[in-house]
Protein backbone atom coordinates (compact mmCIF):
# COMPACT_ATOMS: atom_id res chain seq x y z
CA UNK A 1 10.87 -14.40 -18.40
CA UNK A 2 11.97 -16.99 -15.90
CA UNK A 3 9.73 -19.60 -15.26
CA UNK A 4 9.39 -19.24 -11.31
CA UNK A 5 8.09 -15.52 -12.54
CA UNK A 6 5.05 -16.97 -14.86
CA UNK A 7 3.17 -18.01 -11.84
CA UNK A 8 0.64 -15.54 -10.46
CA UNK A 9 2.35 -16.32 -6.12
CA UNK A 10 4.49 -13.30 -6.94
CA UNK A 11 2.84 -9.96 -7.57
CA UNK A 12 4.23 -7.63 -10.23
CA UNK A 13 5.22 -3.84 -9.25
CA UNK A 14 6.59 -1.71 -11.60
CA UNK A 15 9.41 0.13 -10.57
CA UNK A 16 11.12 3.60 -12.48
CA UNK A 17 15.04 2.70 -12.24
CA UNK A 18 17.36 5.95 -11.58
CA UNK A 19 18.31 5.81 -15.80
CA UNK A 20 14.63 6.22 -16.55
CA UNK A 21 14.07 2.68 -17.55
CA UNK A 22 10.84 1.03 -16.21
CA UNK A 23 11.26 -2.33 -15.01
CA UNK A 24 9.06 -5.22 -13.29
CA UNK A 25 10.11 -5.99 -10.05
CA UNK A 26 8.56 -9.34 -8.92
CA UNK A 27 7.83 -9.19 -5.02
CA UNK A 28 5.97 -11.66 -2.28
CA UNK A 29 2.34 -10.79 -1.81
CA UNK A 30 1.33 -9.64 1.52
CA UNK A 31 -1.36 -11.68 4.37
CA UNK A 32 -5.22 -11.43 4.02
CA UNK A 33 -6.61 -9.11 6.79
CA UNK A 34 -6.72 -10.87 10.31
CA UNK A 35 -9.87 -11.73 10.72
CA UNK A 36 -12.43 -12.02 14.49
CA UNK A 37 -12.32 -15.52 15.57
CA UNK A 38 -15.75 -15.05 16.70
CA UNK A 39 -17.54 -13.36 13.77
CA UNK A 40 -15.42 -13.15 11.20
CA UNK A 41 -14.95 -10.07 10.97
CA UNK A 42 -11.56 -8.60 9.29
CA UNK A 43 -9.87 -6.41 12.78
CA UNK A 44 -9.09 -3.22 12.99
CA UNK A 45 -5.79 -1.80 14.33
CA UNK A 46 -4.29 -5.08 12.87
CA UNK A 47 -1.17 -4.68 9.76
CA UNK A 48 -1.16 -6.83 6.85
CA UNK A 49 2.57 -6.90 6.40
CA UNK A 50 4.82 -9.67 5.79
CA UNK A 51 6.36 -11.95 9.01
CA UNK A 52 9.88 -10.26 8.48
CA UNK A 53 7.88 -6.92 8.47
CA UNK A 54 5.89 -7.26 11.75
CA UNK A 55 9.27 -8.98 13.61
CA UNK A 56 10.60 -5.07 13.34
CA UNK A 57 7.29 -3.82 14.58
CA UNK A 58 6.63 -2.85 18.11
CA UNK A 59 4.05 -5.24 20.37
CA UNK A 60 1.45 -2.21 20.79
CA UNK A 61 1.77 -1.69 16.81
CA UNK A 62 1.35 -6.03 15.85
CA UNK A 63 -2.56 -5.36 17.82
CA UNK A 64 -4.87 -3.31 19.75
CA UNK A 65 -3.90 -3.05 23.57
CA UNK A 66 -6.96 -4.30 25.28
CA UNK A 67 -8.30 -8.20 26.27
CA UNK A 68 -8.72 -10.10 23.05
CA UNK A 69 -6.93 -7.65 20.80
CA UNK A 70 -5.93 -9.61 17.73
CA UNK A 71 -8.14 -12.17 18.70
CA UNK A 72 -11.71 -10.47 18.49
CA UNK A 73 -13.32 -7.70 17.37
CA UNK A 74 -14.41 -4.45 20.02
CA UNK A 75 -18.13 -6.08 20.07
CA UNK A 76 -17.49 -9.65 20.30
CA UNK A 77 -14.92 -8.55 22.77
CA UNK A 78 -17.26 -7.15 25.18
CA UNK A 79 -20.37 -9.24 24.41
CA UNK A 80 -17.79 -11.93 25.81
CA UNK A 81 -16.38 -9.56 28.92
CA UNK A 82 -20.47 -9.05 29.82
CA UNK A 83 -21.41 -12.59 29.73
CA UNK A 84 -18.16 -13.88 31.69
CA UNK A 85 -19.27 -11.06 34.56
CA UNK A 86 -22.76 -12.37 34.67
CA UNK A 87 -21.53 -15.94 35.28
């Protein structure tokens, strides 16, 4: 084993090869869920792929299509819309 494959920054997948031999591919691992800056909670409608995955994805599909999507969740989003219209 090569010694840039001992540490633990690559995950292992095991992959069948078309002879029937299993073998351990070594592959990046992919972005912790986007997360409310607000609350902290992880967003929905949000992919955890890799940059080079989410340059080939469409803007609609990289985050919701509302105000704030990607940025905050649906209920800090309009807690924040109701107090900016009582100002």
């Amino acid at each position: 084993m090569a010694v840039k494959h001992k540490s633990r920054s690559l995950r292992r997948v095991s992959r069948k090869l078309p002879g029937g031999k299993v073998t351990i591919q070594y592959k990046k691992r992919k972005p912790g869920r986007a997360k409310c800056s607000n609350c902290g909670k992880p967003l929905m409608g949000v992919p955890r792929e890799l940059p080079s995955k989410m340059k080939t994805l469409s803007k609609t599909e990289k985050r919701p299509e509302r105000p704030y999507g990607g940025v905050l969740c649906s209920k800090c989003m309009r807690s924040k819309i109701i107090k900016e219209v009582r100002k």
